[in-house]
N, C-alpha and C. Protein backbone atom coordinates (compact mmCIF):
# COMPACT_ATOMS: atom_id res chain seq x y z
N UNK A 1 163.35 94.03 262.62
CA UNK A 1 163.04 93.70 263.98
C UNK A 1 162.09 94.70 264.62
N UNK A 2 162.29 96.16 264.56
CA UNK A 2 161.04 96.96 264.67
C UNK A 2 159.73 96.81 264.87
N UNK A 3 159.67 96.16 263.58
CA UNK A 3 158.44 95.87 262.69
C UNK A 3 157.84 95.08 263.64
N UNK A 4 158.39 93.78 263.88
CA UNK A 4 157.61 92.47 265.09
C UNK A 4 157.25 93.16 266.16
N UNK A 5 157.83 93.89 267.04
CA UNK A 5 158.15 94.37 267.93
C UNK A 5 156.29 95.14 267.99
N UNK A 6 155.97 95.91 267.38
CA UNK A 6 155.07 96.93 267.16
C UNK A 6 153.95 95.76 266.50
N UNK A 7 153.94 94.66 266.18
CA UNK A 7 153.21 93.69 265.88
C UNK A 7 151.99 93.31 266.82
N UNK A 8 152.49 92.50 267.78
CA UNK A 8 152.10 91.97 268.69
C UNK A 8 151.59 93.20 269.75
N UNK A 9 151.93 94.52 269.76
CA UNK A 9 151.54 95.64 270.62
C UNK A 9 149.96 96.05 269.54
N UNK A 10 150.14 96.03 268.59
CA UNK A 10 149.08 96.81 267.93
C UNK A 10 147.84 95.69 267.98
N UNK A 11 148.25 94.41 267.99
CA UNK A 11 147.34 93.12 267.74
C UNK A 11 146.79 93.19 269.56
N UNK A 12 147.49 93.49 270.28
CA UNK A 12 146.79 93.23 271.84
C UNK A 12 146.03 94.75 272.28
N UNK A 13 146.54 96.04 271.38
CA UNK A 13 145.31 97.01 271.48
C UNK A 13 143.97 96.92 271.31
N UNK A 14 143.95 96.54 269.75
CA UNK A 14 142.68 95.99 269.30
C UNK A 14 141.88 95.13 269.78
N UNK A 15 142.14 93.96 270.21
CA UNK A 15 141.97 92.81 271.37
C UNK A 15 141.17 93.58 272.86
N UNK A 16 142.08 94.54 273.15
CA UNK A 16 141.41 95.12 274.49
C UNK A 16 140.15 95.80 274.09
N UNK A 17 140.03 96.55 272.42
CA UNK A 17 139.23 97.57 272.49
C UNK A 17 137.79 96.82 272.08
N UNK A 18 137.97 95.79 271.56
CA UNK A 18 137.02 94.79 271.25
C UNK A 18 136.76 94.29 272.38
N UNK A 19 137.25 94.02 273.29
CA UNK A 19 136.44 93.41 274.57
C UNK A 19 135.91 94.53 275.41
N UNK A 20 136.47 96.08 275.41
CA UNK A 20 135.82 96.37 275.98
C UNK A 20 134.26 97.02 275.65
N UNK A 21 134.52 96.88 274.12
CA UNK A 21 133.21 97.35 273.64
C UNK A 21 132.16 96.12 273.51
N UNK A 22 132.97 94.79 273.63
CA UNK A 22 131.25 93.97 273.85
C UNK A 22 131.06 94.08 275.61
N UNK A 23 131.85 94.32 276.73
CA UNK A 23 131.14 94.29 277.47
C UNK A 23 130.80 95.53 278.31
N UNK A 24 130.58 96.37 277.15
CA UNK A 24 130.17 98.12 277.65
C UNK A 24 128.49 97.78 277.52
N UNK A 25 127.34 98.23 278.16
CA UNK A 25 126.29 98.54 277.69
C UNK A 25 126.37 98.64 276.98
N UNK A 26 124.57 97.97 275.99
CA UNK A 26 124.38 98.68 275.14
C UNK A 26 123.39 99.81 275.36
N UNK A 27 123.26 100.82 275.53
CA UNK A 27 121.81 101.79 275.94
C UNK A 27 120.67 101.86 274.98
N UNK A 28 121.64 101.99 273.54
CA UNK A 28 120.74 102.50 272.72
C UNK A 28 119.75 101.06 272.36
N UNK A 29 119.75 99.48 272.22
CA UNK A 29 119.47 98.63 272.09
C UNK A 29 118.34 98.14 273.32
N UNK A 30 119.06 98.71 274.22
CA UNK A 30 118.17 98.50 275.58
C UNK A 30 116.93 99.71 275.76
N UNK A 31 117.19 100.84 275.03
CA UNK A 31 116.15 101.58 275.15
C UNK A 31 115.21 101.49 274.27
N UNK A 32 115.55 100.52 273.67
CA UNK A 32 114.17 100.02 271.91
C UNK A 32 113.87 99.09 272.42
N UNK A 33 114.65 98.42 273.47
CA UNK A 33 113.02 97.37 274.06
C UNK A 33 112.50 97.60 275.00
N UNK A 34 113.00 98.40 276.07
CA UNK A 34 111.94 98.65 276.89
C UNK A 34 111.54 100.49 276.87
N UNK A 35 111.87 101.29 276.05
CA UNK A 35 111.38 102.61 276.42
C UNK A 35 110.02 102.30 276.28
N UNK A 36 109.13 103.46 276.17
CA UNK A 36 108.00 103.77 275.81
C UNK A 36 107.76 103.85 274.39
N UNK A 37 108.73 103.61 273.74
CA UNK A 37 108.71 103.88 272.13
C UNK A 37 108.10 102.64 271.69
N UNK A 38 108.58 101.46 272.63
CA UNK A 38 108.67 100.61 272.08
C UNK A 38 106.94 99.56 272.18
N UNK A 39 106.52 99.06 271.15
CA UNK A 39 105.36 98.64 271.24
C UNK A 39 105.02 97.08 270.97
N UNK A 40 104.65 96.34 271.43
CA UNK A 40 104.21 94.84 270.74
C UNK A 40 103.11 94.94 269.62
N UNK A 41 104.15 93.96 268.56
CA UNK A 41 103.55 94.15 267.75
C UNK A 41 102.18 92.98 267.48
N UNK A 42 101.62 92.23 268.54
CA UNK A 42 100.84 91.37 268.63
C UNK A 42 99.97 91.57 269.72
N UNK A 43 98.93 90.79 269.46
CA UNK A 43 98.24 91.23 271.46
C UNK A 43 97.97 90.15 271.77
N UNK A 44 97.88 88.99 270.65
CA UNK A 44 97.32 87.62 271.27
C UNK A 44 98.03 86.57 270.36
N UNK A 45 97.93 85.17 271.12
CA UNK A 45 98.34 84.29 270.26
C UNK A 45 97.70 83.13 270.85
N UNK A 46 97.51 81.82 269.88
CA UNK A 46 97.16 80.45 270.30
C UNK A 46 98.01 79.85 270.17
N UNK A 47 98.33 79.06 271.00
CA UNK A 47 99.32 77.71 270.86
C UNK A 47 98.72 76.53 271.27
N UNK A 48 98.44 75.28 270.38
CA UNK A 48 98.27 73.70 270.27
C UNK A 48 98.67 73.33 270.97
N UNK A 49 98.32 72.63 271.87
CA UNK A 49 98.87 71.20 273.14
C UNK A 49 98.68 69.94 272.23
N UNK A 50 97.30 69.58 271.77
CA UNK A 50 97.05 68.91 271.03
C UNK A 50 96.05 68.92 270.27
N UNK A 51 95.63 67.92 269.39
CA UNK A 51 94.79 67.99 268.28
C UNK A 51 93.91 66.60 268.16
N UNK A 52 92.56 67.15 268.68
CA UNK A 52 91.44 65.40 268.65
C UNK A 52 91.62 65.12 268.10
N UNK A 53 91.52 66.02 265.90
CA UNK A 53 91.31 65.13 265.38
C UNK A 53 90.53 65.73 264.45
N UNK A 54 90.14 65.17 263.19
CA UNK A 54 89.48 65.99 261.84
C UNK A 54 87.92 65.33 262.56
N UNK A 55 87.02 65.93 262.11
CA UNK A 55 85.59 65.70 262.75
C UNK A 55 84.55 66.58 261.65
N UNK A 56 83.75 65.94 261.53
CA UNK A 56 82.65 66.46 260.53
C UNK A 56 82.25 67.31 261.03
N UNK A 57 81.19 68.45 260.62
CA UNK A 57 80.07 69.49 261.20
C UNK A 57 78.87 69.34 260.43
N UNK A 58 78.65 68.86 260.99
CA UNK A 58 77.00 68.57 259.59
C UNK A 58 76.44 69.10 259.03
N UNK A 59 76.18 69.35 258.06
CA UNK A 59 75.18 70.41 257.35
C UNK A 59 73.36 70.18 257.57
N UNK A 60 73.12 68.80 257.61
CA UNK A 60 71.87 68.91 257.75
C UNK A 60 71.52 67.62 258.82
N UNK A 61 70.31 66.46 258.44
CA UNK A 61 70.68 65.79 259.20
C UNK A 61 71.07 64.58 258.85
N UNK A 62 71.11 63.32 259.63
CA UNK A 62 71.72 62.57 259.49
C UNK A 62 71.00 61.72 258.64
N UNK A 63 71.59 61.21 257.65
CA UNK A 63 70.43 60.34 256.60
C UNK A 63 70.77 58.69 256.51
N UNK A 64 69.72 58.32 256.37
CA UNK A 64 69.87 56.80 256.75
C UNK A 64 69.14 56.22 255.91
N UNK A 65 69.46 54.67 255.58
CA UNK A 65 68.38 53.83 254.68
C UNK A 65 68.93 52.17 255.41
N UNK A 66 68.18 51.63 255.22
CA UNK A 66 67.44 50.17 256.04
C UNK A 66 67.64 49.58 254.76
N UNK A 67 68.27 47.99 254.33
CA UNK A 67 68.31 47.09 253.94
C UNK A 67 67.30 45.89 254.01
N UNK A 68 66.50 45.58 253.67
CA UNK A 68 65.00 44.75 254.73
C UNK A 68 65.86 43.66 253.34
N UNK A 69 66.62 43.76 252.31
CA UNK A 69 66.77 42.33 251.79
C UNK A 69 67.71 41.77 252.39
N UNK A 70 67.73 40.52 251.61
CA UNK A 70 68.74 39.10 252.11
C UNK A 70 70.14 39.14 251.04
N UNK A 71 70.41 40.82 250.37
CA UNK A 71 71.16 40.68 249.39
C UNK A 71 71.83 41.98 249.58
N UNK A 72 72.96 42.27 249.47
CA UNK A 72 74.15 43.58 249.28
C UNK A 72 73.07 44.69 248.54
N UNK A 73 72.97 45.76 249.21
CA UNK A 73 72.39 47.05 248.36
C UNK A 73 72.96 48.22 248.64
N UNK A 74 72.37 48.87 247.10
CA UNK A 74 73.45 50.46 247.34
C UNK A 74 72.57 51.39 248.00
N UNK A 75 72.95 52.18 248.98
CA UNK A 75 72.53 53.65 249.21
C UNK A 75 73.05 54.68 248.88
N UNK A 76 72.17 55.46 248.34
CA UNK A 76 72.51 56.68 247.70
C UNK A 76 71.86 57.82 248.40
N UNK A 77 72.83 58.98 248.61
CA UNK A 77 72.78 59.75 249.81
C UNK A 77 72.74 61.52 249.09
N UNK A 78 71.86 62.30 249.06
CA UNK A 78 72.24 63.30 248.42
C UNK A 78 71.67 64.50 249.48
N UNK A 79 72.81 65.54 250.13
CA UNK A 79 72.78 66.74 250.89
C UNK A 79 71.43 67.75 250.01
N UNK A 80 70.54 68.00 250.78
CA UNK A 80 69.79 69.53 250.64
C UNK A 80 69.81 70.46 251.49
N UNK A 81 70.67 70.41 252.15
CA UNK A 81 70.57 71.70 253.33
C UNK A 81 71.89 72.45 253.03
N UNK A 82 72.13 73.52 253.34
CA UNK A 82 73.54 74.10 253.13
C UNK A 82 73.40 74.79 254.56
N UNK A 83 74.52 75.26 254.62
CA UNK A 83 74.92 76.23 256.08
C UNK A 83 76.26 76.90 255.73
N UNK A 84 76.59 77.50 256.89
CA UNK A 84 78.34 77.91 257.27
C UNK A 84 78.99 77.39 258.56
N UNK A 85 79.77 76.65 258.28
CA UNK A 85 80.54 76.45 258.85
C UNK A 85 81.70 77.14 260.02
N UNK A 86 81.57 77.89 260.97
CA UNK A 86 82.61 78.99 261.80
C UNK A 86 82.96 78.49 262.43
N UNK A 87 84.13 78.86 262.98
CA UNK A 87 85.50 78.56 264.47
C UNK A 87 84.21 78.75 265.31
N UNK A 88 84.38 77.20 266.68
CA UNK A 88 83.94 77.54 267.78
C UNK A 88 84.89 77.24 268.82
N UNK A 89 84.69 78.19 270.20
CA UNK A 89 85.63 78.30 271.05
C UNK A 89 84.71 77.74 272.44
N UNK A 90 85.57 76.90 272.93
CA UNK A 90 84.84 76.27 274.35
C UNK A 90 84.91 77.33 275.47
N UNK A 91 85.80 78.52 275.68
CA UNK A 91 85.73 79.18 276.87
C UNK A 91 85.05 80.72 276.26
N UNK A 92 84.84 81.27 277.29
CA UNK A 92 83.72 82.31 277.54
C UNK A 92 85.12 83.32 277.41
N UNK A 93 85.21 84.46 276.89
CA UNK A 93 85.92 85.70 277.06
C UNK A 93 85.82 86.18 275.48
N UNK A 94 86.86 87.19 275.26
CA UNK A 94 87.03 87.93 274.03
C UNK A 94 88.43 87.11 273.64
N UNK A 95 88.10 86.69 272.27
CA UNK A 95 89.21 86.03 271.54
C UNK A 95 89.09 86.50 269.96
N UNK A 96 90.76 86.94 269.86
CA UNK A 96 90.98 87.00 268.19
C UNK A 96 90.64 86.03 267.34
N UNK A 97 89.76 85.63 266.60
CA UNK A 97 89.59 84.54 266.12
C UNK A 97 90.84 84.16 264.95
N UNK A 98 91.31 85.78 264.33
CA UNK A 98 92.61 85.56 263.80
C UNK A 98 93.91 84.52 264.13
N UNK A 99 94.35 85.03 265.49
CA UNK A 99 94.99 84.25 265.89
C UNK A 99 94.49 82.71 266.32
N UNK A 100 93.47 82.18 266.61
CA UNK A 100 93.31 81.16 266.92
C UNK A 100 93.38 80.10 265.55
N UNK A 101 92.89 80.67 264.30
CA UNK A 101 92.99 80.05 262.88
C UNK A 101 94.72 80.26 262.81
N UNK A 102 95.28 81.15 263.07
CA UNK A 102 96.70 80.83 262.36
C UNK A 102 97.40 79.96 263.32
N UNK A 103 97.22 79.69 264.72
CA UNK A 103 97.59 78.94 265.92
C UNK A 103 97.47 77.38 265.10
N UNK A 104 95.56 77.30 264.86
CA UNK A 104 95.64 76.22 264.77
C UNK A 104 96.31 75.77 263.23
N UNK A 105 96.15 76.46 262.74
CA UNK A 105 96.57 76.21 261.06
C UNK A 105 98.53 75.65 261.17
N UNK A 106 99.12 76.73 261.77
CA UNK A 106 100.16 75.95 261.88
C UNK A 106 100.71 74.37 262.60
N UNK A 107 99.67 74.56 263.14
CA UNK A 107 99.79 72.98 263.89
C UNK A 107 99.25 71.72 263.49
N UNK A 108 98.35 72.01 262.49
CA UNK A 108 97.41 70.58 261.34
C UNK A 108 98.12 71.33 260.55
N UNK A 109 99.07 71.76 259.72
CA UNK A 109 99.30 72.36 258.03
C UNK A 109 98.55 71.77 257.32
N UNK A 110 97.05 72.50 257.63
CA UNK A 110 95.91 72.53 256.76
C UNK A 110 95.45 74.01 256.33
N UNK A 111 94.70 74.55 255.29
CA UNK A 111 94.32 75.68 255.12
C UNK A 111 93.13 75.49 256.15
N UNK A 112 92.79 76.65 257.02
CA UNK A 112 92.10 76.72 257.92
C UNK A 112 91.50 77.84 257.66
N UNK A 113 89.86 78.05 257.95
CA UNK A 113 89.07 79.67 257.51
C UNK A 113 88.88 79.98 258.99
N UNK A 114 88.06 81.07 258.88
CA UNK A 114 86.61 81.28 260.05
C UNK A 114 85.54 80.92 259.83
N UNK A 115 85.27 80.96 258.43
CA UNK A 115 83.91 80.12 258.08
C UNK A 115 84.46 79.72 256.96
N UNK A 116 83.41 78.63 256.86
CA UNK A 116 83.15 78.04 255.45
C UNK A 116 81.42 77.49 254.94
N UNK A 117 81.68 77.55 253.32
CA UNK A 117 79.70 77.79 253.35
C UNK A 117 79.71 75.94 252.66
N UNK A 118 79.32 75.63 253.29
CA UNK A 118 78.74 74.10 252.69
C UNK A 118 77.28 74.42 251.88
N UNK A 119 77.45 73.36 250.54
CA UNK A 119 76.24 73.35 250.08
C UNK A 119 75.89 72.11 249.48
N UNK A 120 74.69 72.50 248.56
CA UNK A 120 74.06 71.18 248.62
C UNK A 120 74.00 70.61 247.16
N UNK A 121 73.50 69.43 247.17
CA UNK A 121 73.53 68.33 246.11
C UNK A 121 74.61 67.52 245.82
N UNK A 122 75.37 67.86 247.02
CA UNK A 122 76.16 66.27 246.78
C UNK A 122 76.20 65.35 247.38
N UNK A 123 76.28 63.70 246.31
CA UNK A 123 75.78 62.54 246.57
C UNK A 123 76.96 61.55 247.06
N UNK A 124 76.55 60.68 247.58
CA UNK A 124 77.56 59.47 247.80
C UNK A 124 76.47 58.37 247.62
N UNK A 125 77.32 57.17 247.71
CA UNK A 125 76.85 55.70 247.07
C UNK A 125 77.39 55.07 248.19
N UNK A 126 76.89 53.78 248.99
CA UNK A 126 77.48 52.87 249.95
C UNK A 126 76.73 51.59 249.60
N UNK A 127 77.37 50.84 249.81
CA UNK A 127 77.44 49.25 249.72
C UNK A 127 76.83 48.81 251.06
N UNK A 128 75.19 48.64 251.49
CA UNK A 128 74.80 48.29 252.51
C UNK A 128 74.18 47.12 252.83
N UNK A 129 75.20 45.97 253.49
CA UNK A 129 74.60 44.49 253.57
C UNK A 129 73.31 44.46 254.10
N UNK A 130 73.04 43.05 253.73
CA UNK A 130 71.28 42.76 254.21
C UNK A 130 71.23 43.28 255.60
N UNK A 131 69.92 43.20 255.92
CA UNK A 131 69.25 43.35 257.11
C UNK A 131 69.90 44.50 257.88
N UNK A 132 70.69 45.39 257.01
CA UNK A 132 71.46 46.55 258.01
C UNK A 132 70.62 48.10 257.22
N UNK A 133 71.41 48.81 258.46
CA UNK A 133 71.06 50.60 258.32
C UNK A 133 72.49 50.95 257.52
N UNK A 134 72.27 51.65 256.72
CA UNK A 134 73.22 52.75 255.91
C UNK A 134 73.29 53.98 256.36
N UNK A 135 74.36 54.50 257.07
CA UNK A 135 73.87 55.99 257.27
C UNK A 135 74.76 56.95 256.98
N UNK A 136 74.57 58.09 256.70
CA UNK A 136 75.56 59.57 256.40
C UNK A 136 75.43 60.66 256.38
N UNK A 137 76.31 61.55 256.69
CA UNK A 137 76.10 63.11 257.28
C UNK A 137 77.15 63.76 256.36
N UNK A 138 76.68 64.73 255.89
CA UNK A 138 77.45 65.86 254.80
C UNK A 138 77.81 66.80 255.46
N UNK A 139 79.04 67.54 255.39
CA UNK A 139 79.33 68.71 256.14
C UNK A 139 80.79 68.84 255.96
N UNK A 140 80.94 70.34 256.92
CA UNK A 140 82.44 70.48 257.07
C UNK A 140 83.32 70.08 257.25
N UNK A 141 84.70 69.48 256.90
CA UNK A 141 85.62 68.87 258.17
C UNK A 141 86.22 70.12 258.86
N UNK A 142 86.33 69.61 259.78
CA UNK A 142 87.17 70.62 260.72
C UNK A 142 87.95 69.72 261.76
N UNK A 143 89.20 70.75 262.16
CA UNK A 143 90.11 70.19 263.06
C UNK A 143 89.69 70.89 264.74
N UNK A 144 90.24 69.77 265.87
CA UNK A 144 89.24 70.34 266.95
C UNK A 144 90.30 70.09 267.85
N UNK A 145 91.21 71.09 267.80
CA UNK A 145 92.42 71.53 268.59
C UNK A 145 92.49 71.77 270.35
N UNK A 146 93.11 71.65 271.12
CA UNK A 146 93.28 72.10 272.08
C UNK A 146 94.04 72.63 272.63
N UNK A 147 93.98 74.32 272.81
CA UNK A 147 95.36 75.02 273.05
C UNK A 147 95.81 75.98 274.73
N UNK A 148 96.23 77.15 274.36
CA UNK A 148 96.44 77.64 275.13
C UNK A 148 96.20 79.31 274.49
N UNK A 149 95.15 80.05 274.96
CA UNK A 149 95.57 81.62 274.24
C UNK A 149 96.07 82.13 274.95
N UNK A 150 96.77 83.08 274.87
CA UNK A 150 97.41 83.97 275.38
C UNK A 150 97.16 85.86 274.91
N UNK A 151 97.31 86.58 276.08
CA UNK A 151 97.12 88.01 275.58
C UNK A 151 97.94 88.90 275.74
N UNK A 152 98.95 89.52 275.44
CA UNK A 152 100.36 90.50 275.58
C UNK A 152 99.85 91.58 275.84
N UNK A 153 100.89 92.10 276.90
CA UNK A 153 99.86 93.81 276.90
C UNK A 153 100.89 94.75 276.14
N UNK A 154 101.57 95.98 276.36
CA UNK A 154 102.05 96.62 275.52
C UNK A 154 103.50 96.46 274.99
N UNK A 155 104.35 95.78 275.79
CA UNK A 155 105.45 95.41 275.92
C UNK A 155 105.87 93.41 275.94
N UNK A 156 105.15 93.31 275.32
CA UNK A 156 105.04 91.81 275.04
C UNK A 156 105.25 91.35 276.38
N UNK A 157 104.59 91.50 277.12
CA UNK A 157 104.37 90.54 278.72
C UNK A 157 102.75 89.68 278.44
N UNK A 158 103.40 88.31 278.70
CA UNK A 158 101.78 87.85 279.19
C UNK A 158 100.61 88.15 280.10
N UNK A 159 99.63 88.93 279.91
CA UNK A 159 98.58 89.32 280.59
C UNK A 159 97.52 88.16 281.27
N UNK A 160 97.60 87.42 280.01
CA UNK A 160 96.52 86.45 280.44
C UNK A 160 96.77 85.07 279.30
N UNK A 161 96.26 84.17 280.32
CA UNK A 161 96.36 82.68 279.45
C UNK A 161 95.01 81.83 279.63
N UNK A 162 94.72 81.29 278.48
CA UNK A 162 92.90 80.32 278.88
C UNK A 162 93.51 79.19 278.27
N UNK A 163 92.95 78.52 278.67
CA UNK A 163 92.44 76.39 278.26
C UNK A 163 91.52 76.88 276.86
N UNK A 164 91.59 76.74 276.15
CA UNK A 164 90.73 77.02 274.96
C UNK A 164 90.58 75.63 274.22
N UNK A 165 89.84 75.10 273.74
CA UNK A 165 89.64 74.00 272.65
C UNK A 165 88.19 74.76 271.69
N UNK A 166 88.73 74.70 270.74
CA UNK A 166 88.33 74.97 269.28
C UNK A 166 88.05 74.06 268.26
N UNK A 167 87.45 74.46 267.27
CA UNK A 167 86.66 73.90 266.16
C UNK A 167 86.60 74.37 265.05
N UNK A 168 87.53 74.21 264.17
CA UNK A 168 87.95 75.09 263.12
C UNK A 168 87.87 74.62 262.02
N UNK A 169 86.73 75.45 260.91
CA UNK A 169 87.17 74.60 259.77
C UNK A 169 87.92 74.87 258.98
N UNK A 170 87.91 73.45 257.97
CA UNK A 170 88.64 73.21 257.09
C UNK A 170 88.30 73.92 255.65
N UNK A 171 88.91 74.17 254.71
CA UNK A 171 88.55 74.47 253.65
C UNK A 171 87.87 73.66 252.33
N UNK A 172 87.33 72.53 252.83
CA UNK A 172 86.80 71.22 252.01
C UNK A 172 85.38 71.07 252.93
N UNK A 173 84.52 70.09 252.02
CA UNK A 173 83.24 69.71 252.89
C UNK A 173 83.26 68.30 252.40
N UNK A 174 82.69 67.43 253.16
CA UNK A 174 82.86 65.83 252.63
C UNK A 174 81.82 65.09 253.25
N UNK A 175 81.72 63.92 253.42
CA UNK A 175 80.81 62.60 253.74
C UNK A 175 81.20 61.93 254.89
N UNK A 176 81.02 61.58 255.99
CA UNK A 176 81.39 60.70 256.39
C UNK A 176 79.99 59.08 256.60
N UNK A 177 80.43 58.04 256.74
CA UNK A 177 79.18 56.98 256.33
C UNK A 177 79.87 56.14 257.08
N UNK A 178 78.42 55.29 257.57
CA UNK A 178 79.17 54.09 258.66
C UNK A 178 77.87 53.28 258.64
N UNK A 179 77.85 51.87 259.10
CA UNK A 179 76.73 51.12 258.73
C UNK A 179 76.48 50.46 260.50
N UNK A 180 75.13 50.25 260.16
CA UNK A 180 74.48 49.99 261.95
C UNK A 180 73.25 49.27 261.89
């Protein structure tokens, strides 16, 4: 009988000492996020609202061929220009371009660069009915995001926020063709 007795006393010590240690301060936890020690480890970030949409960047110009018969013909289309392809940003300030590729990259889960080098000699073939134009443009794809940047100052507070829409490419170059 002892034994019970000293049971229930030792089980409601512990009980008190556990409550009072979750609702003691913590100092030492509170002084690693806001002392002076403490630093952000980021300064900027992009975040997606939304996304136009994959969109070519052209490499050269737009090439076209005319059908003058009364019969289905092929056009054949072959790139000579090369370029690079880079992130463009619609607003005026200083932007990580880092963060704006990993912003947008997580939001298309596409591999996304800062540049990319398009080049040349490659062809496509189209099926262009009578009396029509064949036309096509070689180039980058890229995704053409619209976000929000943001800039942290030392203590992860937001400093500043912009309207940003971007133009980012993709890690592929391709064709797009349409008839007129």
């Amino acid at each position: 009988m002892p034994l019970l007795r000293h049971k229930p006393v030792l089980a409601i010590g512990i009980l008190v000492g556990v409550i009072a240690a979750c609702l003691a301060p913590n100092y030492t936890a509170l002084a690693a996020t806001t002392g002076p020690s403490y630093m952000c480890s980021t300064t900027s970030s992009y975040t997606v609202d939304s996304v136009v949409g994959k969109v070519i960047n052209r490499a050269g110009p737009i090439l076209t061929n005319y059908n003058g018969t009364p019969y289905n013909a092929t056009a054949t289309f072959t790139e000579r220009t090369s370029g690079t392809s880079t992130v463009a940003i619609s607003a005026s300030g200083t932007f990580s371009i880092d963060a704006i590729v990993a912003g947008a990259q997580a939001s298309t889960s596409l591999t996304l660069t800062q540049s990319w080098y398009v080049g040349t000699g490659t062809s496509i073939s189209i099926t262009v009915p009578p009396y029509e134009y064949g036309n096509g443009e070689f180039g980058n794809w890229r995704w053409v995001p619209h976000g929000t940047y943001y800039t942290y100052g030392a203590y992860c507070q937001v400093t500043s926020s912009t309207a940003v829409e971007t133009s980012v490419p993709t890690n592929h170059n391709g064709w797009t063709t349409w008839l007129s």
